[in-house]
Structure formats: C-alpha cells, structure tokens
N, C-alpha and C. Protein backbone atom coordinates (compact mmCIF):
# COMPACT_ATOMS: atom_id res chain seq x y z
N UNK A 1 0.83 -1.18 0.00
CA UNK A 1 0.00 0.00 0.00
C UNK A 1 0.88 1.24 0.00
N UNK A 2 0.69 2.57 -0.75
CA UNK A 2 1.55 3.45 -1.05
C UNK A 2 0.81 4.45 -0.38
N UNK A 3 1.77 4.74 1.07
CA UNK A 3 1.33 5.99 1.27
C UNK A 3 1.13 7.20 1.18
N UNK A 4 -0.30 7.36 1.36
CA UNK A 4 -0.87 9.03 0.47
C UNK A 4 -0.48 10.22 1.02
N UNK A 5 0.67 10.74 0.99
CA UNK A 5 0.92 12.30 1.19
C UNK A 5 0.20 13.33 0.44
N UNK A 6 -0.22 14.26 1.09
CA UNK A 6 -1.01 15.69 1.11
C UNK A 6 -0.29 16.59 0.51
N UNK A 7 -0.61 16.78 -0.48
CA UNK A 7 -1.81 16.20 -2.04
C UNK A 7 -0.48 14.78 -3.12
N UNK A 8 0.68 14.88 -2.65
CA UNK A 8 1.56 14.19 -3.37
C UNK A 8 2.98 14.10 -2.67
N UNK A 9 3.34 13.28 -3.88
CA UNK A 9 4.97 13.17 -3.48
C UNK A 9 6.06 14.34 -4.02
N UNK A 10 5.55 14.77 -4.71
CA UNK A 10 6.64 15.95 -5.54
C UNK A 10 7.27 16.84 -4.26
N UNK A 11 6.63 16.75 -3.72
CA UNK A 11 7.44 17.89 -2.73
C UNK A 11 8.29 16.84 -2.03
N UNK A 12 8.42 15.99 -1.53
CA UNK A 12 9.60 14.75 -0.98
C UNK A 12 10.56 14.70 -2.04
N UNK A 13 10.14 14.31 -3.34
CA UNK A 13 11.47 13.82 -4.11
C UNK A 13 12.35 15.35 -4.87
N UNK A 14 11.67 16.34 -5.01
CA UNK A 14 12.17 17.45 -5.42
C UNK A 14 13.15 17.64 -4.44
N UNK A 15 12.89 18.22 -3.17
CA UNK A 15 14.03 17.95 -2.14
C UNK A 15 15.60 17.48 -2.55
N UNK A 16 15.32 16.07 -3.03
CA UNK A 16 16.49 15.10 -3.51
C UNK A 16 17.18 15.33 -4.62
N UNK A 17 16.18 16.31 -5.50
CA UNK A 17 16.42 16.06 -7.07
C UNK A 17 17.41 17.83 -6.80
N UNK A 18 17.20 18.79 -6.37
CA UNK A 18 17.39 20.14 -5.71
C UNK A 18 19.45 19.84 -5.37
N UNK A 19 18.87 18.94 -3.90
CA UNK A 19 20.03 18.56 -3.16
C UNK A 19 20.80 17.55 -3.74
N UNK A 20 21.07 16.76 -4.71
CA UNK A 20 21.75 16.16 -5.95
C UNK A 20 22.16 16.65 -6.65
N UNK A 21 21.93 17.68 -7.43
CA UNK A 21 22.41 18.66 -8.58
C UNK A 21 23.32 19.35 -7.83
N UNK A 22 23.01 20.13 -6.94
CA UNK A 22 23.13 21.51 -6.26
C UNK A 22 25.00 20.72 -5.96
N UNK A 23 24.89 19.71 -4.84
CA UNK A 23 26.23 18.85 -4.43
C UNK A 23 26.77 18.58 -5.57
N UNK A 24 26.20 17.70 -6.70
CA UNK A 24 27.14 17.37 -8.14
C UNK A 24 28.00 19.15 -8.16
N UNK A 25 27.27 19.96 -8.69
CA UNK A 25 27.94 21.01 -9.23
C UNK A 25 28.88 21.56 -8.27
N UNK A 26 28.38 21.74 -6.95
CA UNK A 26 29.83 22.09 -6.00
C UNK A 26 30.88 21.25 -5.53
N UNK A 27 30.59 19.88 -6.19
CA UNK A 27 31.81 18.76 -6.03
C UNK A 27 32.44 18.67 -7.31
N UNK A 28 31.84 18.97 -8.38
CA UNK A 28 32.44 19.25 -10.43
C UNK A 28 33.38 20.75 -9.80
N UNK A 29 32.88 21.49 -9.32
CA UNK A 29 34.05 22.73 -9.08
C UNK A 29 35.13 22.50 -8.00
N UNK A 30 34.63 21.96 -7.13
CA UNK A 30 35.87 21.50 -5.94
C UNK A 30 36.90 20.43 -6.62
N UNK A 31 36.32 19.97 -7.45
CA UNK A 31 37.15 19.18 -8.41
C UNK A 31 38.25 19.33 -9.53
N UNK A 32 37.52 20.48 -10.01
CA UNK A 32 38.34 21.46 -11.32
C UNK A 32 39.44 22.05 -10.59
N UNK A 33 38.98 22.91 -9.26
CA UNK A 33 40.07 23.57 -8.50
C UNK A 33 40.92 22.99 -7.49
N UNK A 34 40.68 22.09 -7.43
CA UNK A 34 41.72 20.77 -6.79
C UNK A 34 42.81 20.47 -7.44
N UNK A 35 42.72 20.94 -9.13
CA UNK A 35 43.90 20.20 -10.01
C UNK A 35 43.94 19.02 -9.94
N UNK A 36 45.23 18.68 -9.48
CA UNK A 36 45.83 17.38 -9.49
C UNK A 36 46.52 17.00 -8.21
N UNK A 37 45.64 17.28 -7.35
CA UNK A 37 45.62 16.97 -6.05
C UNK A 37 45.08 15.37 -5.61
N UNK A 38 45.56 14.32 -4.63
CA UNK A 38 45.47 13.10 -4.43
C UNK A 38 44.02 13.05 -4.38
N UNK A 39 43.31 14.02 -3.38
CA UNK A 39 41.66 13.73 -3.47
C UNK A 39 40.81 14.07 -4.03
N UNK A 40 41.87 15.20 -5.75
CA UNK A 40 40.71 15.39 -6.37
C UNK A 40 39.70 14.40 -7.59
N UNK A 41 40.41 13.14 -7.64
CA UNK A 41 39.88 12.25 -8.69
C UNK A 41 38.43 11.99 -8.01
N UNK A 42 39.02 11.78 -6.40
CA UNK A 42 37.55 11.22 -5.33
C UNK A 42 36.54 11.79 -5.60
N UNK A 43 36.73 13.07 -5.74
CA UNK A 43 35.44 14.50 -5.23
C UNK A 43 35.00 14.27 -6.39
N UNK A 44 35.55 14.27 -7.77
CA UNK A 44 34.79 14.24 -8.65
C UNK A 44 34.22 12.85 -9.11
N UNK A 45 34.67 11.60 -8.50
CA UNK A 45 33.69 10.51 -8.77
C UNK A 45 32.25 10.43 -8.01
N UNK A 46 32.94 11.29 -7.05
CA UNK A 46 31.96 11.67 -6.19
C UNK A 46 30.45 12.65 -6.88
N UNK A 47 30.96 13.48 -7.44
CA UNK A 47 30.08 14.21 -7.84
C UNK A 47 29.71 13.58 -9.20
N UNK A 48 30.44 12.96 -10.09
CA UNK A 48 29.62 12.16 -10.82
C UNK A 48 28.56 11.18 -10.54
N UNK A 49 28.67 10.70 -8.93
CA UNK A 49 27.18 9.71 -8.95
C UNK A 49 26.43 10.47 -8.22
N UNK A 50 26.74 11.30 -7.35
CA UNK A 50 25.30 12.73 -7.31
C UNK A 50 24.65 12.95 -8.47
N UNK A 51 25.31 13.16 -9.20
CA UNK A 51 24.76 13.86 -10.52
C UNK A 51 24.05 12.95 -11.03
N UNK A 52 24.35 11.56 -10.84
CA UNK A 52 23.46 10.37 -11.81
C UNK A 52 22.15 10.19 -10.77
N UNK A 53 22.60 10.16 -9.57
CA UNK A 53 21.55 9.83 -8.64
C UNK A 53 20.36 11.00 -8.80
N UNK A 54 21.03 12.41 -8.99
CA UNK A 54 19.98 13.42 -9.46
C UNK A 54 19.52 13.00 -10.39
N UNK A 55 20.23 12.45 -11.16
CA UNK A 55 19.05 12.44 -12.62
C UNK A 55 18.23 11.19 -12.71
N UNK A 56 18.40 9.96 -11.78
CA UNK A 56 17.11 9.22 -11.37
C UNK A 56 16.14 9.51 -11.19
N UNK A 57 16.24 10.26 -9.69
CA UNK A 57 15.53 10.71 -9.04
C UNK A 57 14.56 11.78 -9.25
N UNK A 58 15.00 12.69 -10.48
CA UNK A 58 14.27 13.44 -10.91
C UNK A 58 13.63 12.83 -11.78
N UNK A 59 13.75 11.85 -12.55
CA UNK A 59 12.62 11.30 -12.98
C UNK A 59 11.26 10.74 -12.33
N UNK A 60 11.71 10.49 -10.32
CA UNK A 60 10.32 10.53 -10.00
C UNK A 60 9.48 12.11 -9.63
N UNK A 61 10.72 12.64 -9.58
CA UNK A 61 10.08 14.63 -9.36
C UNK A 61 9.41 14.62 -10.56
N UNK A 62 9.86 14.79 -11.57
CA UNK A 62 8.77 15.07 -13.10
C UNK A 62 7.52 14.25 -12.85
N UNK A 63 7.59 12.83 -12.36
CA UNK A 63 6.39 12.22 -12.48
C UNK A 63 5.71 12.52 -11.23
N UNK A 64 6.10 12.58 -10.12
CA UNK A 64 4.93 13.31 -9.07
C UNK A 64 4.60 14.25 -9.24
N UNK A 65 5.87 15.28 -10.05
CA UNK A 65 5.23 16.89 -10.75
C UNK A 65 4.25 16.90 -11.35
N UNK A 66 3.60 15.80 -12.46
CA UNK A 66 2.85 15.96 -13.07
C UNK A 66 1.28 15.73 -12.74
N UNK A 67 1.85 14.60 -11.97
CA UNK A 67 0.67 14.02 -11.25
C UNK A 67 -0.08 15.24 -10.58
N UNK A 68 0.93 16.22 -9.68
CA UNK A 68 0.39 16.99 -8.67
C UNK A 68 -0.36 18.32 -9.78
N UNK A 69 0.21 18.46 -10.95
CA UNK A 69 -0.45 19.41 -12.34
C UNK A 69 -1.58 19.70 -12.62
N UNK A 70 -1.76 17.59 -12.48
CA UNK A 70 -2.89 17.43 -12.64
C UNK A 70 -4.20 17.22 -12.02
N UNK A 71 -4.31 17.04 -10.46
CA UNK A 71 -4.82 16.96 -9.65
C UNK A 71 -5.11 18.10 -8.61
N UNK A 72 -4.06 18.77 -8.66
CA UNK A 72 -4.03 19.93 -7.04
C UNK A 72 -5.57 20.62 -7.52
N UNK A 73 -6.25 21.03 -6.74
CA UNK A 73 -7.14 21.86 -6.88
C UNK A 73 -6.48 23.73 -7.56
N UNK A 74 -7.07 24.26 -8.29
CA UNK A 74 -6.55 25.72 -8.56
C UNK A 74 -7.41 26.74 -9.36
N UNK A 75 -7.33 27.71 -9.62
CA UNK A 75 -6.82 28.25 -9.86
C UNK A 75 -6.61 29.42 -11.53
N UNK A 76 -7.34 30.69 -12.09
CA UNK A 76 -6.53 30.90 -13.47
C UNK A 76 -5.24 31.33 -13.04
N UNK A 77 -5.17 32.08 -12.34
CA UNK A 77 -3.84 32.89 -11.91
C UNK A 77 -2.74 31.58 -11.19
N UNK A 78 -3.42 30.30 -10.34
CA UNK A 78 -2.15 29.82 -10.12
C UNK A 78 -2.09 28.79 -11.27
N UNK A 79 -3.25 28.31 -12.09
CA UNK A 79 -2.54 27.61 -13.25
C UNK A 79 -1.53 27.79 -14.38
N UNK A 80 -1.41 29.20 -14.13
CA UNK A 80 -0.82 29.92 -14.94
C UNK A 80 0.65 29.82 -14.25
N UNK A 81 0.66 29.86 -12.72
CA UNK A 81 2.16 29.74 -12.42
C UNK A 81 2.36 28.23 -12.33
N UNK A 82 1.58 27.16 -12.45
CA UNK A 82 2.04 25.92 -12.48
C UNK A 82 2.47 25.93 -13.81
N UNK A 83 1.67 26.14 -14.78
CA UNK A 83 2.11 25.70 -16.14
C UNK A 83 3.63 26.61 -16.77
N UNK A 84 3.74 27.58 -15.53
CA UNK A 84 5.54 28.33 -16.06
C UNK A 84 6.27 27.36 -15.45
N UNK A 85 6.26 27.24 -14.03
CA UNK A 85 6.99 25.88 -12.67
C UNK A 85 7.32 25.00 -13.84
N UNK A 86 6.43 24.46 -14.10
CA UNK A 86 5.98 22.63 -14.85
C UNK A 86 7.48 23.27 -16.11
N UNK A 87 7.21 24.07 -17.10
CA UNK A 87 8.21 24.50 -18.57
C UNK A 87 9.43 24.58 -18.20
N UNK A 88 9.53 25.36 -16.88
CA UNK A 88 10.84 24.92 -16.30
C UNK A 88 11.42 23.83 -15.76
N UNK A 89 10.96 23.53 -15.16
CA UNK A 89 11.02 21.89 -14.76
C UNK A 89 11.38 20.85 -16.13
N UNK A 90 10.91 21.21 -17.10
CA UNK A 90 11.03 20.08 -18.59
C UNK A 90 12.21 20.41 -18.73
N UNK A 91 12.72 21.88 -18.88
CA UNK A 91 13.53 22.66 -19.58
C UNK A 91 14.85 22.05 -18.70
N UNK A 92 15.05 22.30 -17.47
CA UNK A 92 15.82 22.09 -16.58
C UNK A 92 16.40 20.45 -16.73
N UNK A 93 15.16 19.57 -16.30
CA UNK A 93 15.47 18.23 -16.62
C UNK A 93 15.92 17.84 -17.51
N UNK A 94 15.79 18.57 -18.54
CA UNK A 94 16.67 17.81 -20.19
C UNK A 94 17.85 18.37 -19.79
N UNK A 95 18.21 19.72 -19.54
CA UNK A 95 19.53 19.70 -19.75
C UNK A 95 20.51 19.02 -19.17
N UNK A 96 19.58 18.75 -17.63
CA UNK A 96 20.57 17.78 -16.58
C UNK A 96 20.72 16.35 -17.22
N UNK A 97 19.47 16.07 -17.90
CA UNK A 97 19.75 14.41 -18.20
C UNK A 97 20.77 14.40 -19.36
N UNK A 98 21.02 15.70 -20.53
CA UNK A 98 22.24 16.00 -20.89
C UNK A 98 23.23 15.90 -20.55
N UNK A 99 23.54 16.64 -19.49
CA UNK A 99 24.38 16.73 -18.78
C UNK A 99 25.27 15.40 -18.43
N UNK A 100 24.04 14.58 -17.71
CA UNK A 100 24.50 13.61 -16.88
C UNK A 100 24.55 12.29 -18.17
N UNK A 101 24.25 12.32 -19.18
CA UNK A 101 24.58 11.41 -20.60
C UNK A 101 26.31 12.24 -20.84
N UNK A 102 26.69 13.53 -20.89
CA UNK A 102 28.25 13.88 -21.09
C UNK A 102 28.48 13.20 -20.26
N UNK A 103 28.53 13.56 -18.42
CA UNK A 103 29.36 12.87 -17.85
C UNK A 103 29.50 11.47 -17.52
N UNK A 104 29.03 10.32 -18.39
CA UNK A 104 29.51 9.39 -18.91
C UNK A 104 30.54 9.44 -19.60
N UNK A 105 30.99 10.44 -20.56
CA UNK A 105 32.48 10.26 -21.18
C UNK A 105 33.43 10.67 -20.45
N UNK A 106 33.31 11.52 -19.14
CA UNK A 106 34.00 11.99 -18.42
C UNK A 106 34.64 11.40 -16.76
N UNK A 107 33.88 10.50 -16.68
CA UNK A 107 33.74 10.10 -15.32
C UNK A 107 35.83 9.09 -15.30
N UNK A 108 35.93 8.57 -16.11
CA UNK A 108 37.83 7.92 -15.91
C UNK A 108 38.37 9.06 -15.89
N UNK A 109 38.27 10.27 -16.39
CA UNK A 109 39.18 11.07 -16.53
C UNK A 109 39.60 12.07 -15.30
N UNK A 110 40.82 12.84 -15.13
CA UNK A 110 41.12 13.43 -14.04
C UNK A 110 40.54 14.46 -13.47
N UNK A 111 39.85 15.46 -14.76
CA UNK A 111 39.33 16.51 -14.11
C UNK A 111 38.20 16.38 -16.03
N UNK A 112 37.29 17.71 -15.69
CA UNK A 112 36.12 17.58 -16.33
C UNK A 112 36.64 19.38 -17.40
N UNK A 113 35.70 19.02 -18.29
CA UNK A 113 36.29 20.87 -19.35
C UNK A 113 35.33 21.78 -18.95
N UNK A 114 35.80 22.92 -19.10
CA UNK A 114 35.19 24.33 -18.67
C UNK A 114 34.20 24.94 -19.53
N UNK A 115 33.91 23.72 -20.41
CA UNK A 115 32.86 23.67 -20.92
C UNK A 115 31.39 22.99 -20.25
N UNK A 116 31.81 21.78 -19.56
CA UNK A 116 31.09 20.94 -19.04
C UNK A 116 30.70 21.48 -17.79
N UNK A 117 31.84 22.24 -17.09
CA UNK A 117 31.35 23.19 -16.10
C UNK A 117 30.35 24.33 -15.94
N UNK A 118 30.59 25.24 -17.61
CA UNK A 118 30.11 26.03 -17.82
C UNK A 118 28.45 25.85 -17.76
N UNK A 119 27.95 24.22 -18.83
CA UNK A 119 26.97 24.08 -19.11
C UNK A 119 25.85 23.47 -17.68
N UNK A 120 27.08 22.92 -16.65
CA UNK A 120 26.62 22.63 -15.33
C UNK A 120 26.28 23.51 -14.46
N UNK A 121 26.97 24.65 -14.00
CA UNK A 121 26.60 26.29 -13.79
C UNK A 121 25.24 26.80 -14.32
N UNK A 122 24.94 26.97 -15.37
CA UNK A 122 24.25 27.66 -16.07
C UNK A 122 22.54 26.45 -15.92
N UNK A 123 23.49 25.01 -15.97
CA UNK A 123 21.91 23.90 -15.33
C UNK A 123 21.07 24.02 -13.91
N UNK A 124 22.14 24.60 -13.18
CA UNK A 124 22.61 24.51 -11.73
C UNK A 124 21.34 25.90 -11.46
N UNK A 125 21.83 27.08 -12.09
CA UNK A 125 20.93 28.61 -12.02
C UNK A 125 19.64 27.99 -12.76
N UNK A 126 19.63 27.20 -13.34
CA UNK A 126 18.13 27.01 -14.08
C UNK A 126 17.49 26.27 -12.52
N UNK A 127 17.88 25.63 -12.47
CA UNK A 127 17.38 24.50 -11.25
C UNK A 127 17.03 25.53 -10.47
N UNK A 128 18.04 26.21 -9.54
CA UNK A 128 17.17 27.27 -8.71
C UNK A 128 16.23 28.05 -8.98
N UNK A 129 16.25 28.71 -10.06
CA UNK A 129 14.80 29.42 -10.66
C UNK A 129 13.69 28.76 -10.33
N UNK A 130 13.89 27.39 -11.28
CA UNK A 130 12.50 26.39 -11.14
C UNK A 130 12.25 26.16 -9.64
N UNK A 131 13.22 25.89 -8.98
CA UNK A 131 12.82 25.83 -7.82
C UNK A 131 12.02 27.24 -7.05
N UNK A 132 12.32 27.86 -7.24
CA UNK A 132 11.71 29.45 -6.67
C UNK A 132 10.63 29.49 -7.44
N UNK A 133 10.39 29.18 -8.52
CA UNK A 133 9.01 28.95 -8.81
C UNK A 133 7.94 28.01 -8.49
N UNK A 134 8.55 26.71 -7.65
CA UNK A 134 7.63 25.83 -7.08
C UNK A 134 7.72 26.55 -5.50
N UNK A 135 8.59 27.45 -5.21
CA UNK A 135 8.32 27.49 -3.94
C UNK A 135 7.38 28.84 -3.94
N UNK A 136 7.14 29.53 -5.05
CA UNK A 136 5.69 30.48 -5.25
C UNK A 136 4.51 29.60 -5.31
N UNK A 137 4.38 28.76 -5.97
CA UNK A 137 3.63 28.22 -5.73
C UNK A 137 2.55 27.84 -4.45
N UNK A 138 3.39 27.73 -3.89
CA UNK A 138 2.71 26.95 -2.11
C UNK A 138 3.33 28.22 -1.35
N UNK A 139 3.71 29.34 -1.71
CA UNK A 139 3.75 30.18 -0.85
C UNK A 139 3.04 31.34 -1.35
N UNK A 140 2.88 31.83 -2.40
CA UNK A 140 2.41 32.96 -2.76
C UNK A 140 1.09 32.29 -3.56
N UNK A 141 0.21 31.30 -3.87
CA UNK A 141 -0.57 31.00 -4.45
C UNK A 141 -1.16 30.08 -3.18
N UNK A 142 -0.73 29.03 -2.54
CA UNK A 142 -0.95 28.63 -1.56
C UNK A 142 -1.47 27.03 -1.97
N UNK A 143 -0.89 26.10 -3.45
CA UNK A 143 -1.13 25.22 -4.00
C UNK A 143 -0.54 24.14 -3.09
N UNK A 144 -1.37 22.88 -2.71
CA UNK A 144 -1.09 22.01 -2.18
C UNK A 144 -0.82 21.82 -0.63
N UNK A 145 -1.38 23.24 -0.19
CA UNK A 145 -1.15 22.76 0.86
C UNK A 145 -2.57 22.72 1.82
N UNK A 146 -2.72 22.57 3.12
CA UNK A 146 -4.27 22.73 3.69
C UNK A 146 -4.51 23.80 4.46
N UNK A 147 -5.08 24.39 4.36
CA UNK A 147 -5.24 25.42 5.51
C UNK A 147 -5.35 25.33 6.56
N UNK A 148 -5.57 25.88 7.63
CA UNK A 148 -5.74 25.91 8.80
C UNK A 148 -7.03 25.45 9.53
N UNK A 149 -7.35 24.89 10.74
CA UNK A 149 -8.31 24.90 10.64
C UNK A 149 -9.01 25.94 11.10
N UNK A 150 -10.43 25.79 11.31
CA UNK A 150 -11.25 27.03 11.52
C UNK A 150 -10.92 27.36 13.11
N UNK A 151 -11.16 28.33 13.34
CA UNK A 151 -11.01 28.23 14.66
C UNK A 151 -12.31 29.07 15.38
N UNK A 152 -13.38 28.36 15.70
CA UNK A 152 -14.76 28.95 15.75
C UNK A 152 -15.54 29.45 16.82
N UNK A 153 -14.48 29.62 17.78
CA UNK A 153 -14.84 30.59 18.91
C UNK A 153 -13.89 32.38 18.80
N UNK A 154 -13.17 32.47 18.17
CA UNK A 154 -12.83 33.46 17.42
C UNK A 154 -11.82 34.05 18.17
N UNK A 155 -11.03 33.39 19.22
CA UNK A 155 -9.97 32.98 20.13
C UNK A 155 -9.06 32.91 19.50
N UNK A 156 -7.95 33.80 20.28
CA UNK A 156 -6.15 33.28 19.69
C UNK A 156 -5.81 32.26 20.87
N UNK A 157 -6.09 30.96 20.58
CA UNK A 157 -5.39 30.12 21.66
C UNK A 157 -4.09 29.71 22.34
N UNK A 158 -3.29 30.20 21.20
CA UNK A 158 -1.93 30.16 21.73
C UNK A 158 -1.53 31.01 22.27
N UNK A 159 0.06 30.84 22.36
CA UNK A 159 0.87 32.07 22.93
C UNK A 159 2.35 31.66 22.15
N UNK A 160 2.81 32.84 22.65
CA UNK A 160 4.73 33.33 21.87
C UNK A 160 5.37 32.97 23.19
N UNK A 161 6.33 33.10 22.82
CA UNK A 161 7.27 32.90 24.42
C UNK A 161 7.23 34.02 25.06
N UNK A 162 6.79 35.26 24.45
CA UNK A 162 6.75 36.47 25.97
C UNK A 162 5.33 36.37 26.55
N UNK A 163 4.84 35.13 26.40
CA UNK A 163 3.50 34.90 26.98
C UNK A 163 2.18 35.68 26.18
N UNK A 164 2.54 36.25 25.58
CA UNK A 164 1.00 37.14 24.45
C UNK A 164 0.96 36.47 23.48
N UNK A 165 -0.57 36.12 23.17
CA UNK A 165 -1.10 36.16 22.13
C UNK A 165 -0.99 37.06 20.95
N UNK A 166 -1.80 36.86 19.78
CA UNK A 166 -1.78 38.00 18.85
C UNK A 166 -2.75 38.75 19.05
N UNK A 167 -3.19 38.42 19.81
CA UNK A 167 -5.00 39.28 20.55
C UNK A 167 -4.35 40.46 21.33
N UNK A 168 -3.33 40.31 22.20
CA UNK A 168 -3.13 41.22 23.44
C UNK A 168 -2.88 42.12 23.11
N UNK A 169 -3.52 43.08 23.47
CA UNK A 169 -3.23 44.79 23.84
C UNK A 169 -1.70 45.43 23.41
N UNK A 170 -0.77 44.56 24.26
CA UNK A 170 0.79 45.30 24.02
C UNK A 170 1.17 44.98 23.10
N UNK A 171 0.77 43.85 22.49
CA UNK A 171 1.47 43.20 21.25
C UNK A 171 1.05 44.15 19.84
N UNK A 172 -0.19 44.67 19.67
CA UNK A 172 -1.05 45.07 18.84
C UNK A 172 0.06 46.61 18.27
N UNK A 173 0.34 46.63 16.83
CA UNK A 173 0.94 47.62 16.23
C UNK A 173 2.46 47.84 16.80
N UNK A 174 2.98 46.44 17.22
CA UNK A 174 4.09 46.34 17.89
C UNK A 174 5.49 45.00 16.69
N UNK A 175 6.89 45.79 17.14
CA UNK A 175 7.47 44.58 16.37
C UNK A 175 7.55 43.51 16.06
N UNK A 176 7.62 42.51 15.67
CA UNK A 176 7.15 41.30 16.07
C UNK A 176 8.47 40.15 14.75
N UNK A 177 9.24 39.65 15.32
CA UNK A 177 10.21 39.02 14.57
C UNK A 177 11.13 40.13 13.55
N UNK A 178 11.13 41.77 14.17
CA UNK A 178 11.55 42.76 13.09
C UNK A 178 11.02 43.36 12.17
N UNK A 179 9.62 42.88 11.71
CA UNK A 179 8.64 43.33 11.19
C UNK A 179 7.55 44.25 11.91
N UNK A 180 7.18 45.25 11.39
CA UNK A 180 5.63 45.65 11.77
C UNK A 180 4.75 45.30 11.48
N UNK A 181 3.68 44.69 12.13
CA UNK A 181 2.23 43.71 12.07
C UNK A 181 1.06 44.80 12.84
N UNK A 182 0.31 45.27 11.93
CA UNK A 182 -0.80 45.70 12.81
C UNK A 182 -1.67 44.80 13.01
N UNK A 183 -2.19 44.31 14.42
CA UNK A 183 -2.82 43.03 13.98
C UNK A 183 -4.41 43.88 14.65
C-alpha cells in the first residue's frame, strides 16, 4: 500500500532532485580547483554519482510533478504559475539528463572541461529558478497545501514565548520578529 501524502509526493522527491544537482555542481568545481591533487579524482567521482543519482531521481520529481499538475485543486492565476513551474522543470530536466549522458564520457578522466562546467553552472541557475518557482507556488498562491483549521470561537489560543497572544493589547501595532504587524 503506497502511502498518500497531502496532495503528493513531488514535494519529498524534489528535495532530492534540488540537493543532488546543487552537491554534483559544487563537487564538479571543488574538483576542477583541486587540479591534481590526491583527493581530487575522489570528489569528482563523487560528484559524478550525485549527478546520476539526481538524474534518477528526478525522474520521479517530473512524475509526481505531473501528477500533482494534474490533480491539485486551482486556480486561473495559479494555473498559470504551475504551467511556467511545470516548462521549467522540462527545460531544466533535459539539460541535466544532458548533462548527466556527457558525464559518462568523463567520469575515468582526471578533471572535467570548462565547458562541461560552464553548461553545469548555467543547469545549476536554471534548477534554482524552477525551484523558486515551485516554492511560489505553495507560498504565494498557496497550491497544495491545507489550511488551517477554523477556529470557531474566534480565540487566539496560543501564545509566543513572551506569553502574548496575537489578541493582546501590548502586542497590537508592535514589532514582532523585526517586522511591523498591525494586527
């Protein structure tokens, strides 16, 4: 039985697919600038199976991505930012699975070309974009996630650690984490 996370899995395996690339590319540069140093062959075999393991793994991100495309409840204005998220996401994934098809010719060799770097850099800034666009998503559109519940006596039940609520008197038009909140 496959357990059902709220609304999907894309948000678990993206995580992986994010934190795989992100390590490949800062272990492909710790590698280049290592020269010909004893542990730089390591770092970069190293970062060659990040990089493959990213590009597994993002094959289950695309497919829970899509799934979640197609299902999340939404939206004209947030379908409109899923369907930019989603173009990036295609866009991104080819180049990495590019990517990670070169570094098959590269993986015996001592260090990698400043070409392969270049095109890994430039995969690397795509990836974060897309990512800042799934993280608008569920933050500035508010896709996939649940709200709160109601709270129907119309009570702030909690408290902060200086003991106030967001109800109390002193707190009201006061700083609050460095921000101003009129509440």
């Amino acid at each position: 039985m496959i357990v059902e996370i709220i609304p999907n899995w894309h948000p678990i395996f993206v995580h992986f697919t994010v934190a795989l690339f992100s390590t490949a590319t800062g272990l492909f540069i710790l590698g280049a600038v290592a020269g010909k140093r004893e542990w730089s062959k390591t770092v970069l075999k190293t970062a060659h199976i990040n990089l493959w393991l990213g590009a597994l793994v993002t094959i289950a991100t695309i497919v829970a991505g899509l799934y979640a495309y197609n299902t999340v409840n939404h939206d004209a204005p947030s379908h409109m930012a899923m369907t930019d998220h989603r173009n990036w996401a295609f866009g991104t994934a080819a180049l990495f699975a590019l990517i990670t098809l070169w570094s098959f010719k590269t993986f015996n060799k001592e260090k990698v070309s400043m070409a392969f770097l270049a095109v890994l850099v430039i995969a690397t800034c795509l990836l974060t974009t897309t990512a800042f666009k799934g993280g608008e998503l569920v933050y500035r559109y508010g896709m996939g996630v649940m709200s709160m519940p109601s709270n129907a006596g119309g009570h702030d039940d909690h408290e902060h650690a200086d003991g106030k609520g967001h109800g109390s008197p002193k707190e009201t038009n006061q700083k609050h984490d460095g921000h101003d909140h009129a509440h």
